[in-house]
N, C-alpha and C. Protein backbone atom coordinates (compact mmCIF):
# COMPACT_ATOMS: atom_id res chain seq x y z
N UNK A 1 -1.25 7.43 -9.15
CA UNK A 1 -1.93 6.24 -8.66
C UNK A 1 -2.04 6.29 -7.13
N UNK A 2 -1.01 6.91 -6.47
CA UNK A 2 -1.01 7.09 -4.83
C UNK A 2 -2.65 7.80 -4.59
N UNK A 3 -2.58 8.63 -5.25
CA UNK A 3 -3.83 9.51 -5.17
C UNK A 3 -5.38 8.37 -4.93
N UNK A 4 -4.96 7.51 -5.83
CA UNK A 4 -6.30 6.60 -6.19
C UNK A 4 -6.50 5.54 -5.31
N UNK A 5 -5.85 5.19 -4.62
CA UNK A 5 -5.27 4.59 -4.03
C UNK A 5 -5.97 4.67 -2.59
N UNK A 6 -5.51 6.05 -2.12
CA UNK A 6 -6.10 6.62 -1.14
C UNK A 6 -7.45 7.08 -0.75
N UNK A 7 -7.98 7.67 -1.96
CA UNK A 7 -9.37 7.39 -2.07
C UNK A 7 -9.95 6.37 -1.70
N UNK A 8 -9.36 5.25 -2.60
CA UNK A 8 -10.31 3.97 -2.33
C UNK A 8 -10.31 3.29 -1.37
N UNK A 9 -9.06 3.81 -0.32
CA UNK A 9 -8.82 3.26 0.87
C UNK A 9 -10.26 4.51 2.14
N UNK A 10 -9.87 5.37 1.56
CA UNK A 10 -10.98 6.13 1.99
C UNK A 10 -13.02 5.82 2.05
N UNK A 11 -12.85 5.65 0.82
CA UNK A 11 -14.02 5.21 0.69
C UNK A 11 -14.60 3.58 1.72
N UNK A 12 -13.52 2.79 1.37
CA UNK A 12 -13.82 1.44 1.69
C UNK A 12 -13.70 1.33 3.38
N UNK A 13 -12.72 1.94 4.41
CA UNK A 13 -13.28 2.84 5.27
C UNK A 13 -14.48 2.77 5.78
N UNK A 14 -14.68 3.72 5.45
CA UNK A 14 -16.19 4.68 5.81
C UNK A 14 -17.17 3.47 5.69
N UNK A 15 -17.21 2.77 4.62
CA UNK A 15 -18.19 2.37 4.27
C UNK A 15 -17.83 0.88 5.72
N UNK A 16 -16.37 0.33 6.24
CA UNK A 16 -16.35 -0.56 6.64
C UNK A 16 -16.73 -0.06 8.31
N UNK A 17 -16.60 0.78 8.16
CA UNK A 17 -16.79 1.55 10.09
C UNK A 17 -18.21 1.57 9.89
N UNK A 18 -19.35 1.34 9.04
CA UNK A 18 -20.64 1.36 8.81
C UNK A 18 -21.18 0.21 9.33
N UNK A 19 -20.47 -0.85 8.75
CA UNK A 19 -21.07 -2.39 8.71
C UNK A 19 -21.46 -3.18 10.37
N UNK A 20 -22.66 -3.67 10.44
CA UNK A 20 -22.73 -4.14 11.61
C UNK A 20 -21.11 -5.32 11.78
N UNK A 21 -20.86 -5.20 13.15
CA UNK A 21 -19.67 -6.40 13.87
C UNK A 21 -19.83 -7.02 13.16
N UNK A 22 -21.02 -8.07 13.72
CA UNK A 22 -21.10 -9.67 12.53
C UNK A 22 -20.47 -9.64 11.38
N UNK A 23 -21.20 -8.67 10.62
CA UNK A 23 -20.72 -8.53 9.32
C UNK A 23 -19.41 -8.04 8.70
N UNK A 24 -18.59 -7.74 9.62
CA UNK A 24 -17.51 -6.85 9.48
C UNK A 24 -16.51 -8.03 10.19
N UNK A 25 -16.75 -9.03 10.64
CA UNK A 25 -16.39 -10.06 11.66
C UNK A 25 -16.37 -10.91 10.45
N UNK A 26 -17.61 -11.57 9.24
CA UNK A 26 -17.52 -12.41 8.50
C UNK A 26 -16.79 -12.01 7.23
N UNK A 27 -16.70 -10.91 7.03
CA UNK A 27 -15.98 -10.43 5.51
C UNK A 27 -14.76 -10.57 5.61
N UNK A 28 -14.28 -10.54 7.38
CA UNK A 28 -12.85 -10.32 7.21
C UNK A 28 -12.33 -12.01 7.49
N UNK A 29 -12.89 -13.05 8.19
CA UNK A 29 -12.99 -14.48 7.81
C UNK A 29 -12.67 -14.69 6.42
N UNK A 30 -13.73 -14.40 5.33
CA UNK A 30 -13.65 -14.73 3.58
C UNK A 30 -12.48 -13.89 3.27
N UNK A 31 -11.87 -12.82 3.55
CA UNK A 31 -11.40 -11.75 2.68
C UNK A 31 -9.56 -12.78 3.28
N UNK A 32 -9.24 -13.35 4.61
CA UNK A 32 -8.29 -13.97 4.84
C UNK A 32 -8.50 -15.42 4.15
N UNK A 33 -9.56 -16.01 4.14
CA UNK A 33 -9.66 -17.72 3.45
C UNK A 33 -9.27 -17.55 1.96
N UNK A 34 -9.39 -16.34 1.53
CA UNK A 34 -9.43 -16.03 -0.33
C UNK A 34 -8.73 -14.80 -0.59
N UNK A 35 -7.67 -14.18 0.32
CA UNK A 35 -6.86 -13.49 -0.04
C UNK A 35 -5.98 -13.35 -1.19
N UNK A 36 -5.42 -14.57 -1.70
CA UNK A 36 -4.63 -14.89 -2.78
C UNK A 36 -5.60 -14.34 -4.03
N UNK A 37 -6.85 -15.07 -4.19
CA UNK A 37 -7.71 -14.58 -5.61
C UNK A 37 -8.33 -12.97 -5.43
N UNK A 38 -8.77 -12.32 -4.37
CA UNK A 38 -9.19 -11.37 -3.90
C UNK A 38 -7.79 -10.27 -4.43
N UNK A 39 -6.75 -10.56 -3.89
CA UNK A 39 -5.60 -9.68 -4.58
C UNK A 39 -5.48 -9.56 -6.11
N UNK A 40 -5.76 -10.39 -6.23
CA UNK A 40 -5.73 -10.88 -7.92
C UNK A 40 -6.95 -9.75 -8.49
N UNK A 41 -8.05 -10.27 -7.73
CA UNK A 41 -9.44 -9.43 -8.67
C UNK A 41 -9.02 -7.79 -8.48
N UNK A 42 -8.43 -7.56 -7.40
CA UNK A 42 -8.11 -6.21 -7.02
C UNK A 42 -7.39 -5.44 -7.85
N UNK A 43 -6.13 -6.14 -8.12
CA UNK A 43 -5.17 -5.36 -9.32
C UNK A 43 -5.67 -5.43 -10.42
N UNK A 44 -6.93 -6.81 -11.21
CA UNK A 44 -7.20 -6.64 -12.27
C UNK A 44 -8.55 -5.33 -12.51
N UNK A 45 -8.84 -5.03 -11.66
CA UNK A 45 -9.67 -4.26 -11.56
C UNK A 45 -9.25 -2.50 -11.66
N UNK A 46 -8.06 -2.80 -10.82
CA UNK A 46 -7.49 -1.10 -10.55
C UNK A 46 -6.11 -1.23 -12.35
N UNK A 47 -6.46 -2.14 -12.71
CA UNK A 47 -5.31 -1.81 -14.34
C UNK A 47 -6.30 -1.29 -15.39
N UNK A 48 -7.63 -1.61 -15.44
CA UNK A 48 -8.51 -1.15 -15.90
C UNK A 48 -9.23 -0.03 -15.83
N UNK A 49 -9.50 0.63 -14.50
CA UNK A 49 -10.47 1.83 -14.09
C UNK A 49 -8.99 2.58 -15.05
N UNK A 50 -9.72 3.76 -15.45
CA UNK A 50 -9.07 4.73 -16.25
C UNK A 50 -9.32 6.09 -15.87
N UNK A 51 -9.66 5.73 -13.83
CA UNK A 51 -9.58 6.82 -13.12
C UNK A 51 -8.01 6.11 -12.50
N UNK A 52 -7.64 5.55 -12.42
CA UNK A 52 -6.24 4.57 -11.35
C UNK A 52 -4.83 5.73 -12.18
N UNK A 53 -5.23 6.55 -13.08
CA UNK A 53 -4.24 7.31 -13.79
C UNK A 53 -3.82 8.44 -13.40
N UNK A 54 -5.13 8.72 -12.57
CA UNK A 54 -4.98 10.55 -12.08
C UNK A 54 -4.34 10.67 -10.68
């Protein structure tokens, strides 16, 4: 799971060093106002992928 882990930290990354300021300025506003459910969708998401194994 470390493996998967890292990837997705990888991916999400790249893709966040992409995003204009503003936008990278407002996601991280929502992503602190809704942290509690956002953690939630996160683990229910990574118990499911049936790549989270390798």
């Amino acid at each position: 799971m470390e493996m998967y882990f890292k990837r997705m930290k990888d991916e999400w990354t790249g893709l966040v060093e992409q995003a204009d300021p503003l936008i990278r300025a407002k996601a991280a506003e929502i992503a602190v106002a809704h942290a509690h459910y956002l953690s939630i969708e996160f683990y229910r998401i990574v118990r499911i992928d049936p790549h989270a194994e390798e």
